[in-house]
Structure formats: structure tokens, C-alpha cells
PDB file of N, CA and C in Angstrom:
ATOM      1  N   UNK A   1     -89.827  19.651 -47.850  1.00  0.00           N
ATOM      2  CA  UNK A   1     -89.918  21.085 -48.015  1.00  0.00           C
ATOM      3  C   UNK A   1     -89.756  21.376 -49.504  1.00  0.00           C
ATOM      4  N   UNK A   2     -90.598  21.982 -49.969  1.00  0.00           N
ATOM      5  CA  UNK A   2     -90.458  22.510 -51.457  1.00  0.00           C
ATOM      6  C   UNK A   2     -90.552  23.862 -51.992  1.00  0.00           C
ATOM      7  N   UNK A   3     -91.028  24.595 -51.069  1.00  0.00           N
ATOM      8  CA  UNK A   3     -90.985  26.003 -51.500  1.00  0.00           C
ATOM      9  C   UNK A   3     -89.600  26.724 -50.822  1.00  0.00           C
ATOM     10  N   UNK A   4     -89.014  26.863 -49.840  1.00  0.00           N
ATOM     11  CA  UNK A   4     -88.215  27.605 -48.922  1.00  0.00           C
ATOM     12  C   UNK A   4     -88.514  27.967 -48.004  1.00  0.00           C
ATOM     13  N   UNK A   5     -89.817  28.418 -48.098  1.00  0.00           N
ATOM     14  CA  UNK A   5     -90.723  29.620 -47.313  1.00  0.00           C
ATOM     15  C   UNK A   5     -90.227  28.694 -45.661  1.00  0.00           C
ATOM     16  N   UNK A   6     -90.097  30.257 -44.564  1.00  0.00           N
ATOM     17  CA  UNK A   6     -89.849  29.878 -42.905  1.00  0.00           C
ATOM     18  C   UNK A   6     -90.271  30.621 -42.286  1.00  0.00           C
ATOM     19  N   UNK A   7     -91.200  29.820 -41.238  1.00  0.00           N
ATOM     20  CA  UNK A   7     -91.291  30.818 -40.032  1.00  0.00           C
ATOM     21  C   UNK A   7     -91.121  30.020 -39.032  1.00  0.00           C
ATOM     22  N   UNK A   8     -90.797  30.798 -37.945  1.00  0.00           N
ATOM     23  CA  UNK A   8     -89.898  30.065 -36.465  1.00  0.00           C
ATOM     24  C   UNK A   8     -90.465  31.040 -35.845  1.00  0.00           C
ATOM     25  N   UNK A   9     -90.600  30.297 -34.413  1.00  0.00           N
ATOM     26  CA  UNK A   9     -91.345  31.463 -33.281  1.00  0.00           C
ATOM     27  C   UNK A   9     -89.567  30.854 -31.896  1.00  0.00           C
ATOM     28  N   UNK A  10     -89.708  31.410 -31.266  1.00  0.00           N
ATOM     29  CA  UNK A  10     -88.617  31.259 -30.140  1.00  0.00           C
ATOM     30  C   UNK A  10     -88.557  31.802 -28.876  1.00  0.00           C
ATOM     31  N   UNK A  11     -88.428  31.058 -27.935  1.00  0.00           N
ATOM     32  CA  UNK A  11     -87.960  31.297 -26.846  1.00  0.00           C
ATOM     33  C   UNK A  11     -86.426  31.426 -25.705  1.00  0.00           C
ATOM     34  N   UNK A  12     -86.720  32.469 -25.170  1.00  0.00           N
ATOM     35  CA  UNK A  12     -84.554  31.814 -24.617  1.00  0.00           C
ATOM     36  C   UNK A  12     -85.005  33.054 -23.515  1.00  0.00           C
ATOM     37  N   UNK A  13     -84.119  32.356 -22.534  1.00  0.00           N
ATOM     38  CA  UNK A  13     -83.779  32.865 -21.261  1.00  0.00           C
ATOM     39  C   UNK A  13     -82.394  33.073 -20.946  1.00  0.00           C
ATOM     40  N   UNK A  14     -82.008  33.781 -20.598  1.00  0.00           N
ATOM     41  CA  UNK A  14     -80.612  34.114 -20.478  1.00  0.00           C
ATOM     42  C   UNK A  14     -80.320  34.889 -19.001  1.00  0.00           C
ATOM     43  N   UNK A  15     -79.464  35.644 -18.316  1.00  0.00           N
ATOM     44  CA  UNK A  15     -78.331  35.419 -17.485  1.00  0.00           C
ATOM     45  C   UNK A  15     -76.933  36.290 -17.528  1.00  0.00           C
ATOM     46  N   UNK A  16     -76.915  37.816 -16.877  1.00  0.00           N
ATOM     47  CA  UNK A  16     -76.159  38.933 -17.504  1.00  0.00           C
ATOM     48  C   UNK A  16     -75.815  39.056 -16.182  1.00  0.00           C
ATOM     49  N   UNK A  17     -74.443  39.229 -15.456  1.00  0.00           N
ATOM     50  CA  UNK A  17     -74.101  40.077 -14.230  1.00  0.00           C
ATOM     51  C   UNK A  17     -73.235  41.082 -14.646  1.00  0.00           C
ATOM     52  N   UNK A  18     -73.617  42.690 -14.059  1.00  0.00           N
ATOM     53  CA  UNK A  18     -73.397  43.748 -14.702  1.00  0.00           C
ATOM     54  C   UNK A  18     -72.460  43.973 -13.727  1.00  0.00           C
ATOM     55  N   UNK A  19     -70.692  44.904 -13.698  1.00  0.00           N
ATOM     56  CA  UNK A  19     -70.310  45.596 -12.724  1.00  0.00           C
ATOM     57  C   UNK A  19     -70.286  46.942 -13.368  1.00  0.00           C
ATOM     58  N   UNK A  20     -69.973  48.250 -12.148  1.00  0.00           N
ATOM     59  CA  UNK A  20     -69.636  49.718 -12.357  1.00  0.00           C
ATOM     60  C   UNK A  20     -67.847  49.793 -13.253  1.00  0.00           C
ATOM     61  N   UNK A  21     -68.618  50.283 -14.139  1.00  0.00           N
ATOM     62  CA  UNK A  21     -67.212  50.508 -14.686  1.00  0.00           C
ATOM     63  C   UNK A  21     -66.206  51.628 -14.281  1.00  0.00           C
ATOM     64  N   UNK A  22     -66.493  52.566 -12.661  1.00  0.00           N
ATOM     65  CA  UNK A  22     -65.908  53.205 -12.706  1.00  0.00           C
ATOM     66  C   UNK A  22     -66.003  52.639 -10.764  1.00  0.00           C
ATOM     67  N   UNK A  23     -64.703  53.648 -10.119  1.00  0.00           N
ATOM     68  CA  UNK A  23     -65.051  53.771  -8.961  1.00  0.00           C
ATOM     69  C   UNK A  23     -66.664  53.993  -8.148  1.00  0.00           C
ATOM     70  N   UNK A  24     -67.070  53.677  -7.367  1.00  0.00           N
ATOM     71  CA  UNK A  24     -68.444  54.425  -6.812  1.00  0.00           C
ATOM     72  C   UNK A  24     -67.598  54.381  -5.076  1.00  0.00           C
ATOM     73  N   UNK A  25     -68.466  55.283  -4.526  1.00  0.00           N
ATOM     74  CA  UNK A  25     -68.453  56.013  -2.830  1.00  0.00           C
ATOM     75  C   UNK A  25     -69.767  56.205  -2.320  1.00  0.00           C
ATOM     76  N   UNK A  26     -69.078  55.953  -1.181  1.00  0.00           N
ATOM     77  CA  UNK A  26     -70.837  56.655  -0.320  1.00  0.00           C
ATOM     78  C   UNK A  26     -70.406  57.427   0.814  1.00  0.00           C
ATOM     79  N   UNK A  27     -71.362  58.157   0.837  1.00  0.00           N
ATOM     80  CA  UNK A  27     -70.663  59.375   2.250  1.00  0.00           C
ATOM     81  C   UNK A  27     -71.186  58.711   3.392  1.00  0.00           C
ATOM     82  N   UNK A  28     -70.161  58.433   4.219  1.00  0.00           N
ATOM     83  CA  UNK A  28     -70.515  58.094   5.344  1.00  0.00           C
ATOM     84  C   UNK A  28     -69.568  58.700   6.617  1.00  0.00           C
ATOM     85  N   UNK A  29     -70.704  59.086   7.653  1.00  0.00           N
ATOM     86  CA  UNK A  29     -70.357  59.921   9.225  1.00  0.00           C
ATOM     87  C   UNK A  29     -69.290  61.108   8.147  1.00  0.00           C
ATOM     88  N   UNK A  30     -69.639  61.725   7.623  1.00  0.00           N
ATOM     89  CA  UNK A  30     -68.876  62.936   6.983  1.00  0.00           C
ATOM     90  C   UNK A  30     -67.659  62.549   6.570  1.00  0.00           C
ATOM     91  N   UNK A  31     -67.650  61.484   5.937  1.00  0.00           N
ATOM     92  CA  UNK A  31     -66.628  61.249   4.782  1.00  0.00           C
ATOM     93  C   UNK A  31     -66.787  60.710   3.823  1.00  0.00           C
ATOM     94  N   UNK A  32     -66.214  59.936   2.686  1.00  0.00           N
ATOM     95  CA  UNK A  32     -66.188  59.400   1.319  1.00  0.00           C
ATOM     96  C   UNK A  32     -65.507  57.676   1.742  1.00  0.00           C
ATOM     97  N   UNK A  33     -66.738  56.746   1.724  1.00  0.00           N
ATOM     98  CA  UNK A  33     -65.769  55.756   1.397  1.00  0.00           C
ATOM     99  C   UNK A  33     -66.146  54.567   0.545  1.00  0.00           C
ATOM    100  N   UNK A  34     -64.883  54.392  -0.073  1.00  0.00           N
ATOM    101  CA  UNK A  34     -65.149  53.702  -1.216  1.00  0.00           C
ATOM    102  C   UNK A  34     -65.795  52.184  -1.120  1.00  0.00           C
ATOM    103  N   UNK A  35     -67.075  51.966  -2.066  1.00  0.00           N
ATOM    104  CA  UNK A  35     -67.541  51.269  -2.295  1.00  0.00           C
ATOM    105  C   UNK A  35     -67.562  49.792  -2.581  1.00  0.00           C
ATOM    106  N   UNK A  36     -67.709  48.716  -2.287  1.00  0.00           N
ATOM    107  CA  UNK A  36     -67.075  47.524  -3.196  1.00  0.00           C
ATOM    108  C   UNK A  36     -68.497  47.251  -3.916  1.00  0.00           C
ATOM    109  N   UNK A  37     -67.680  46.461  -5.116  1.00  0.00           N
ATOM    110  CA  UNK A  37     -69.009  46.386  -6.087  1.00  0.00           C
ATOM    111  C   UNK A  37     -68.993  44.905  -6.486  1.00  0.00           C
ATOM    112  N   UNK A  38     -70.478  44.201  -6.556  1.00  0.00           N
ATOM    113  CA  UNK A  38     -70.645  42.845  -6.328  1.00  0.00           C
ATOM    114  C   UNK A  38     -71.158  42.848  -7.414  1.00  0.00           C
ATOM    115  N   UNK A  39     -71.608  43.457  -8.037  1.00  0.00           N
ATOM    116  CA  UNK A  39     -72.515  43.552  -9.160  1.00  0.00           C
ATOM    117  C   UNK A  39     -73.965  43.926  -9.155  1.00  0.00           C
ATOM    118  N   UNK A  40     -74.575  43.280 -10.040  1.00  0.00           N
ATOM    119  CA  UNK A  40     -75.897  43.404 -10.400  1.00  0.00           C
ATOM    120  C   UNK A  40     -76.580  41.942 -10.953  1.00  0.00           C
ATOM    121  N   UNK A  41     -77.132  40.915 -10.492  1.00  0.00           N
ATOM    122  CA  UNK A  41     -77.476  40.034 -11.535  1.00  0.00           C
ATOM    123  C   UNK A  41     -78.697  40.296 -12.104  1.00  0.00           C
ATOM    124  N   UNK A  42     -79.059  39.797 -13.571  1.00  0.00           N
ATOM    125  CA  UNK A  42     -80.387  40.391 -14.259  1.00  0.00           C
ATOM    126  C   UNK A  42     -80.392  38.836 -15.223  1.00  0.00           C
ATOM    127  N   UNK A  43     -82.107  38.961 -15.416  1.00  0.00           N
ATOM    128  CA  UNK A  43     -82.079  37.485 -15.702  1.00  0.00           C
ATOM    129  C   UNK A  43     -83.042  38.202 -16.955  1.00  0.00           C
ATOM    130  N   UNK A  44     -82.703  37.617 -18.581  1.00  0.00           N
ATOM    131  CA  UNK A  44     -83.823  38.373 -19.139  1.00  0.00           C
ATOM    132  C   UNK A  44     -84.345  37.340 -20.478  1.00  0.00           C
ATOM    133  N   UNK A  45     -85.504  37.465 -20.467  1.00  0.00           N
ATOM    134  CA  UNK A  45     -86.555  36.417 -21.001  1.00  0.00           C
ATOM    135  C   UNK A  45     -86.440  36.746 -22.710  1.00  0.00           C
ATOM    136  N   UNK A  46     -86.965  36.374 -23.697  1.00  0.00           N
ATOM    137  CA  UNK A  46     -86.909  37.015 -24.860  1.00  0.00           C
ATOM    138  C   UNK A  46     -87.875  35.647 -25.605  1.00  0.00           C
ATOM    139  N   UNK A  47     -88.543  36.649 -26.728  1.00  0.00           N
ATOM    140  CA  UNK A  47     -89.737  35.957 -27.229  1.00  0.00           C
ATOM    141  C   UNK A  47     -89.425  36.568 -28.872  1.00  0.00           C
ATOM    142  N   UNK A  48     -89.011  35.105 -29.699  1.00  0.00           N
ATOM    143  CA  UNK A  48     -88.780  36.297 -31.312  1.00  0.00           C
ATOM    144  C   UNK A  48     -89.779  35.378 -32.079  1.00  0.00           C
ATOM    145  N   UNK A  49     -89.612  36.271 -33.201  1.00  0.00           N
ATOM    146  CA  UNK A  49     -90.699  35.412 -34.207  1.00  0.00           C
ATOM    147  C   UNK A  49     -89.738  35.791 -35.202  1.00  0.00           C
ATOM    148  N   UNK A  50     -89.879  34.772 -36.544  1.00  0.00           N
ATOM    149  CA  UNK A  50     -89.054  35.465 -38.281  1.00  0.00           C
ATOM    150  C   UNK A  50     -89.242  34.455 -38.799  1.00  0.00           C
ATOM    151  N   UNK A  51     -89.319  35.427 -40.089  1.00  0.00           N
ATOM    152  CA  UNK A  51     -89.670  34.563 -40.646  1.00  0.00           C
ATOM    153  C   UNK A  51     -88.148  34.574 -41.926  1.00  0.00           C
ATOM    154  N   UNK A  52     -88.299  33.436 -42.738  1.00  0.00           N
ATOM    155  CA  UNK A  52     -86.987  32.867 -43.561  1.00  0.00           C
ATOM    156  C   UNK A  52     -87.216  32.681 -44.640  1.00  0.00           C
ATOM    157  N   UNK A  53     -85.925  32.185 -45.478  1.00  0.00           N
ATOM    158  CA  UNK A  53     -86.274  31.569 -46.660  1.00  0.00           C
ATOM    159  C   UNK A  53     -85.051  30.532 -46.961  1.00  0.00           C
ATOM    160  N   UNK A  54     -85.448  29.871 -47.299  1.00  0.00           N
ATOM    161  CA  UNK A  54     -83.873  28.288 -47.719  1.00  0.00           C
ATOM    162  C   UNK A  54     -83.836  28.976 -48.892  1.00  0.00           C
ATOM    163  N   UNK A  55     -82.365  28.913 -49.235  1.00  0.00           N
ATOM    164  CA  UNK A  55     -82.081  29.415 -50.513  1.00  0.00           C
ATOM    165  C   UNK A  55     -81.725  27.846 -51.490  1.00  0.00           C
ATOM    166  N   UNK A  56     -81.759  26.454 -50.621  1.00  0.00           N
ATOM    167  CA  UNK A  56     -81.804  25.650 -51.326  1.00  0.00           C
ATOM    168  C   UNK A  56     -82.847  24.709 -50.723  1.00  0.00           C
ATOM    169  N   UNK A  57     -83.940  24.646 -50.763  1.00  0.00           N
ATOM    170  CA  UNK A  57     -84.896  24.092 -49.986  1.00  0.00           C
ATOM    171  C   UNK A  57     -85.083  22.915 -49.839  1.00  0.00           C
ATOM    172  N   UNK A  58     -84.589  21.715 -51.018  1.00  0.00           N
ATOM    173  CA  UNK A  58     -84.054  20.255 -50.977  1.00  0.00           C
ATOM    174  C   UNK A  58     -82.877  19.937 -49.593  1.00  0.00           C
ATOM    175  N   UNK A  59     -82.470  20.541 -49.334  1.00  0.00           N
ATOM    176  CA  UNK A  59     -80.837  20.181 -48.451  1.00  0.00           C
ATOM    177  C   UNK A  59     -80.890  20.477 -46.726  1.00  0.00           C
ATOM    178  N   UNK A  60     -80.618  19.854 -46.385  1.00  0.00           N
ATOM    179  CA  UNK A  60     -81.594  19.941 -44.932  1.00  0.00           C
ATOM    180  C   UNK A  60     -80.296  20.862 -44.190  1.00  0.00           C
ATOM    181  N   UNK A  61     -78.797  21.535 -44.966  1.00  0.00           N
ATOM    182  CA  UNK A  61     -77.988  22.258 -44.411  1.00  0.00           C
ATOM    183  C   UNK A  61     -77.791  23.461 -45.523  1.00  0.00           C
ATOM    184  N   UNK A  62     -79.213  23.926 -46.015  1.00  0.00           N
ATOM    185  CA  UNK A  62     -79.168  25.167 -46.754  1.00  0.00           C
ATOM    186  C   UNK A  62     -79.091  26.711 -46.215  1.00  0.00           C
ATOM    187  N   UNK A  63     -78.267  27.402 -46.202  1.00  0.00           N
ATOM    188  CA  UNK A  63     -78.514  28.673 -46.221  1.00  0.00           C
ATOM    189  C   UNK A  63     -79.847  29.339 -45.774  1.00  0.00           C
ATOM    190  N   UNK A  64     -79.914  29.764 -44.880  1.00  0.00           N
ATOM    191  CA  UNK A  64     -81.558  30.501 -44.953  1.00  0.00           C
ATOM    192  C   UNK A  64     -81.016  32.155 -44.404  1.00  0.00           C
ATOM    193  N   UNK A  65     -82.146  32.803 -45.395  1.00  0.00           N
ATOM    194  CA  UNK A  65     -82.001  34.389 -44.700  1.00  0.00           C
ATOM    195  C   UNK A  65     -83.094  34.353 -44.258  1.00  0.00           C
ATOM    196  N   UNK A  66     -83.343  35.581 -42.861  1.00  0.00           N
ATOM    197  CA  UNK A  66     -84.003  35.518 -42.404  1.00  0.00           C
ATOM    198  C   UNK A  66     -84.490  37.499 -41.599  1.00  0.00           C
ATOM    199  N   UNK A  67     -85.812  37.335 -41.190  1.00  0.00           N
ATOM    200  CA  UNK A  67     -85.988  38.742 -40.863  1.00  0.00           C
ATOM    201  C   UNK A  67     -86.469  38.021 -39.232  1.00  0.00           C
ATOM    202  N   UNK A  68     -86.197  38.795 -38.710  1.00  0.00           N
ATOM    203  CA  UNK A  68     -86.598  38.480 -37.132  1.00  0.00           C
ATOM    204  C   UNK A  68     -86.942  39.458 -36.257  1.00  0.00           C
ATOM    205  N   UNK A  69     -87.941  39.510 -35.581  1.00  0.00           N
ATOM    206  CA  UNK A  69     -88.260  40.581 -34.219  1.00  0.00           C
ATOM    207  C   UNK A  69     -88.200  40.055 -32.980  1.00  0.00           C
ATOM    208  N   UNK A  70     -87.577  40.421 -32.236  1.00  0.00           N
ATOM    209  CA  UNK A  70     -87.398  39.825 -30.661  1.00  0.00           C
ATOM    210  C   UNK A  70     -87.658  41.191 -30.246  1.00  0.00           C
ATOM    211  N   UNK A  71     -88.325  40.743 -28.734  1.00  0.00           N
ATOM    212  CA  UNK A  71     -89.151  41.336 -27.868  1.00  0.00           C
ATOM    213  C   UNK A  71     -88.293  40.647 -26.382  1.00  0.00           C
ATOM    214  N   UNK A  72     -87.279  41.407 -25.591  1.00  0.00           N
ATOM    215  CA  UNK A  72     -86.674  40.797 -24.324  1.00  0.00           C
ATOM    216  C   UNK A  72     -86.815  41.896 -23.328  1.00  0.00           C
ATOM    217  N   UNK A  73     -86.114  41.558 -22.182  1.00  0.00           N
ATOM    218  CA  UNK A  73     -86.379  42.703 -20.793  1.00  0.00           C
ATOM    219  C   UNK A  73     -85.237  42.000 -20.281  1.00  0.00           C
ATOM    220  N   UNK A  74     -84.800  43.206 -19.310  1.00  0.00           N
ATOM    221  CA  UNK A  74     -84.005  42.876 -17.839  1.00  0.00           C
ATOM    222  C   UNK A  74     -84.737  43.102 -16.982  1.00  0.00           C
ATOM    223  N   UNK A  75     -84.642  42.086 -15.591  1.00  0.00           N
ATOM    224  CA  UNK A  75     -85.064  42.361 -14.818  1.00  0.00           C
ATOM    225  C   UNK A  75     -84.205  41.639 -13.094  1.00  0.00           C
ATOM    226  N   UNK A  76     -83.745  42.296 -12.765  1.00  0.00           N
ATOM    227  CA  UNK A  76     -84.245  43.683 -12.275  1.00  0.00           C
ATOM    228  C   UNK A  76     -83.557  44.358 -12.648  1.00  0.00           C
ATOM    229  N   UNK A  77     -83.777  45.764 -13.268  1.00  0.00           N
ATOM    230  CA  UNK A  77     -83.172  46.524 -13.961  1.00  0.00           C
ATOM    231  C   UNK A  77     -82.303  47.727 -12.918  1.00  0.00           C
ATOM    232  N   UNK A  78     -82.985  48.332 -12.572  1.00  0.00           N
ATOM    233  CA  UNK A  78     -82.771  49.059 -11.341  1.00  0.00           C
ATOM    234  C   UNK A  78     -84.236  49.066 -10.136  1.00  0.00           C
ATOM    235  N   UNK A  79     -83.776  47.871  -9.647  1.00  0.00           N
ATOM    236  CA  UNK A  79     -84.985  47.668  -8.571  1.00  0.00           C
ATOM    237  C   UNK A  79     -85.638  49.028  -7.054  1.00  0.00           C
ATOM    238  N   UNK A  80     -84.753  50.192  -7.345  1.00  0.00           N
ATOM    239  CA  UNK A  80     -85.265  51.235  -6.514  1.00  0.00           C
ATOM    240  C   UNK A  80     -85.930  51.859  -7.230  1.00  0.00           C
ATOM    241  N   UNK A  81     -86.095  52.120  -8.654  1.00  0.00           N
ATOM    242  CA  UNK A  81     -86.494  53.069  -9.761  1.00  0.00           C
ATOM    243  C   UNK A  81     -86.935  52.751 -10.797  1.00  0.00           C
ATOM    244  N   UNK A  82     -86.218  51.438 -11.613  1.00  0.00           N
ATOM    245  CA  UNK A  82     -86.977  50.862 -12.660  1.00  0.00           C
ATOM    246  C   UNK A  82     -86.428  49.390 -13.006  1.00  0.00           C
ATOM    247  N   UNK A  83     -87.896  49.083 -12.484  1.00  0.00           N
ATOM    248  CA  UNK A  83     -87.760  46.817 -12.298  1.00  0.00           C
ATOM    249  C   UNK A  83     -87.287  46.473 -13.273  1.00  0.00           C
ATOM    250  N   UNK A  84     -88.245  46.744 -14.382  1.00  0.00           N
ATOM    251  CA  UNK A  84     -88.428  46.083 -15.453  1.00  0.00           C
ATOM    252  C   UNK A  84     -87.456  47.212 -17.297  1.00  0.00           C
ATOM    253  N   UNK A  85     -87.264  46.945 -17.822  1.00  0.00           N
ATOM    254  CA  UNK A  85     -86.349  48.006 -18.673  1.00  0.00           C
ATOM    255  C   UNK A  85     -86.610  46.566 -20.216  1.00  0.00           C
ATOM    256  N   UNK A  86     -87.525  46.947 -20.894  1.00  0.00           N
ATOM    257  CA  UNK A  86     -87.480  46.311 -21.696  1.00  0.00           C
ATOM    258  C   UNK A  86     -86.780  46.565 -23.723  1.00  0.00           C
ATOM    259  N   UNK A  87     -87.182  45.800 -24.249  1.00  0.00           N
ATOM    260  CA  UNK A  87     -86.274  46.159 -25.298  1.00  0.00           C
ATOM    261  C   UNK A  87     -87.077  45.486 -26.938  1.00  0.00           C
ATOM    262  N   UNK A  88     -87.005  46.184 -27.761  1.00  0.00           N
ATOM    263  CA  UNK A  88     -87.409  45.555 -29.090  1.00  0.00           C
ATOM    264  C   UNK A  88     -85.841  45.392 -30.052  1.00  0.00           C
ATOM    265  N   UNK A  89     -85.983  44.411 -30.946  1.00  0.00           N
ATOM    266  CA  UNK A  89     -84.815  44.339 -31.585  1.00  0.00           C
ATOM    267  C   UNK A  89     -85.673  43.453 -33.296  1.00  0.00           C
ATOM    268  N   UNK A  90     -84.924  44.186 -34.219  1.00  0.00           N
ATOM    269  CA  UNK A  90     -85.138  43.740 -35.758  1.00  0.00           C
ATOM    270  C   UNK A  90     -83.851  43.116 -36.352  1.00  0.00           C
ATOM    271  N   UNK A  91     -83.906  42.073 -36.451  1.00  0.00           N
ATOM    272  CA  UNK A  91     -82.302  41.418 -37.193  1.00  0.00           C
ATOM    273  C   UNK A  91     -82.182  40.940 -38.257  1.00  0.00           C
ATOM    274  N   UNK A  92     -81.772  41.395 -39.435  1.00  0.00           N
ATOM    275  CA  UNK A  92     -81.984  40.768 -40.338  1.00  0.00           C
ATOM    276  C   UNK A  92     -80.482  39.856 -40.806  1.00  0.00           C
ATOM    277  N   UNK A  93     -80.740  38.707 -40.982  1.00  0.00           N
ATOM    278  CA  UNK A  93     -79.599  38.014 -40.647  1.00  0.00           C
ATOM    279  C   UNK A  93     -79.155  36.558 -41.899  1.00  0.00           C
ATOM    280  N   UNK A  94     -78.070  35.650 -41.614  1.00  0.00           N
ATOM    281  CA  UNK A  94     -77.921  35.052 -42.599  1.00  0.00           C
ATOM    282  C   UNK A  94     -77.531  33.323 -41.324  1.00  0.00           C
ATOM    283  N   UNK A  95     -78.159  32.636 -41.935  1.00  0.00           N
ATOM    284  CA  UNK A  95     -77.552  31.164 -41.079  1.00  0.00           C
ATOM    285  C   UNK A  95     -76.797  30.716 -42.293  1.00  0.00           C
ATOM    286  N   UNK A  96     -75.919  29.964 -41.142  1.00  0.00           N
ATOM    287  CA  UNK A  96     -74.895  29.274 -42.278  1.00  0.00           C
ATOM    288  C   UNK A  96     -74.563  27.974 -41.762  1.00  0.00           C
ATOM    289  N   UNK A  97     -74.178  27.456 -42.486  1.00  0.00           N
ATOM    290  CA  UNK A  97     -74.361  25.657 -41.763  1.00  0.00           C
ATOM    291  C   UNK A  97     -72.430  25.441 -42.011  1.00  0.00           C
ATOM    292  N   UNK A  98     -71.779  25.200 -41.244  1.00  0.00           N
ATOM    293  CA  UNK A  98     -70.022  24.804 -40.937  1.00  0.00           C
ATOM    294  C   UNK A  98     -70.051  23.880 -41.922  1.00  0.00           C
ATOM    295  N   UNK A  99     -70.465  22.355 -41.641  1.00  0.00           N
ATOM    296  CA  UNK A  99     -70.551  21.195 -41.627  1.00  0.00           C
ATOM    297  C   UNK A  99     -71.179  21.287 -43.842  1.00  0.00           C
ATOM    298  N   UNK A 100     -70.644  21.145 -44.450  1.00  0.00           N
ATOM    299  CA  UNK A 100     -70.936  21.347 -46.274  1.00  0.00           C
ATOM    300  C   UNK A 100     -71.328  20.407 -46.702  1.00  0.00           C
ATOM    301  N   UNK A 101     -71.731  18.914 -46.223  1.00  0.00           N
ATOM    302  CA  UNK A 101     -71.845  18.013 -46.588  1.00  0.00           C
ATOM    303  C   UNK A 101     -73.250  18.367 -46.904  1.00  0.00           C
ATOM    304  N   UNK A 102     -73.897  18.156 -48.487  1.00  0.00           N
ATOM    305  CA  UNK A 102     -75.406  18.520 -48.673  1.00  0.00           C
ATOM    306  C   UNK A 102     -75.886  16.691 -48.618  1.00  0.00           C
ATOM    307  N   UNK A 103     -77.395  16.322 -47.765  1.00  0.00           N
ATOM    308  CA  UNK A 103     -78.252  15.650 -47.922  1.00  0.00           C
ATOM    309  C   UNK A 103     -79.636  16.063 -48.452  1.00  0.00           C
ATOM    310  N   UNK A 104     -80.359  15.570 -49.019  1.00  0.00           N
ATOM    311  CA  UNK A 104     -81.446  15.281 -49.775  1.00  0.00           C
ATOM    312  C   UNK A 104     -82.424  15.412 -48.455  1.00  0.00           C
ATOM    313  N   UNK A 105     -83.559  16.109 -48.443  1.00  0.00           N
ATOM    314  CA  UNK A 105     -84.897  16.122 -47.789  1.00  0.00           C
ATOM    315  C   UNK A 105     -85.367  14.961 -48.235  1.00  0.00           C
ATOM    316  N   UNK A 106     -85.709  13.987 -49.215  1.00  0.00           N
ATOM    317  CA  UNK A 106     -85.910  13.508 -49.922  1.00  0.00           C
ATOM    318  C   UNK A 106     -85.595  11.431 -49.719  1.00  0.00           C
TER     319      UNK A 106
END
């Protein structure tokens, strides 16, 4: 690598179970009774692209900034009303490598 220049495309699937954060009821035979809540599971896909830059482009544990767009959904979102509930996201972000030991591309 000799310039810095990055682009990365990505995929990830992920795995969210939602509960009511409050009491819920349902009227039943003319009364109120309280609900139990199991949740919601939602499974949601996500597709990003960004592009980067190594701020030391020799060192295979350099720094890179980066701009990114991801494109994800839940689903099922609310399956009586709305399946699908999707989402755009812009991140502009910094990787950082733990591990300081620099090696040579080279």
C-alpha cells in the first residue's frame, strides 16, 4: 500500500429482542388485565460502504479515518402495521489499533 487511499464495502447481520418499557393491558370480558411481555425479536441486515484513509500507509496497524454510509432495517418491525422499518446512517469515524507494535507492509 502506498498511497493510504480506502474503500471497504460490508456486510453484518445482527439480532435485537425489544421489551415494553412500561406496563401494557388488554380489556378483557369488561375488565383490564395485565399483560405479560415476551418481547419482540427483530433480525436486521445492514449493507455499508466507506471509504478511508491510513494516516500511515507503510504499517499494517495504522490509524485510518474513515466516512461510511450504512443502509440497515428491522424486521419485523411491527408485523400488524409496519414489516419492514428501515434506516440510513453516515459515520464518520476513527479506527484505532490496541496492539502499538508497528510492522512494515514491506
Amino acid at each position: 500500500m502506498t498511497n493510504g487511499l480506502s474503500f471497504t464495502g460490508l456486510f453484518g447481520l445482527g439480532y435485537m429482542h425489544t421489551f415494553a418499557t412500561t406496563e401494557e393491558f388488554t380489556f378483557t370480558d369488561g375488565q383490564y388485565v395485565k399483560k405479560t411481555d415476551k418481547g419482540n425479536a427483530r433480525l436486521f441486515p445492514s449493507l455499508s460502504f466507506d471509504v478511508g484513509y491510513y494516516l500511515k500507509a507503510v504499517e499494517t496497524n495504522s490509524p485510518k479515518i474513515f466516512l461510511r454510509y450504512q443502509a440497515w432495517a428491522e424486521y419485523p418491525y411491527s408485523p400488524d402495521f409496519i414489516p419492514v422499518l428501515t434506516h440510513i446512517n453516515l459515520h464518520l469515524g476513527v479506527k484505532l489499533f490496541i496492539n502499538r507494535q508497528t510492522r512494515s507492509h514491506e
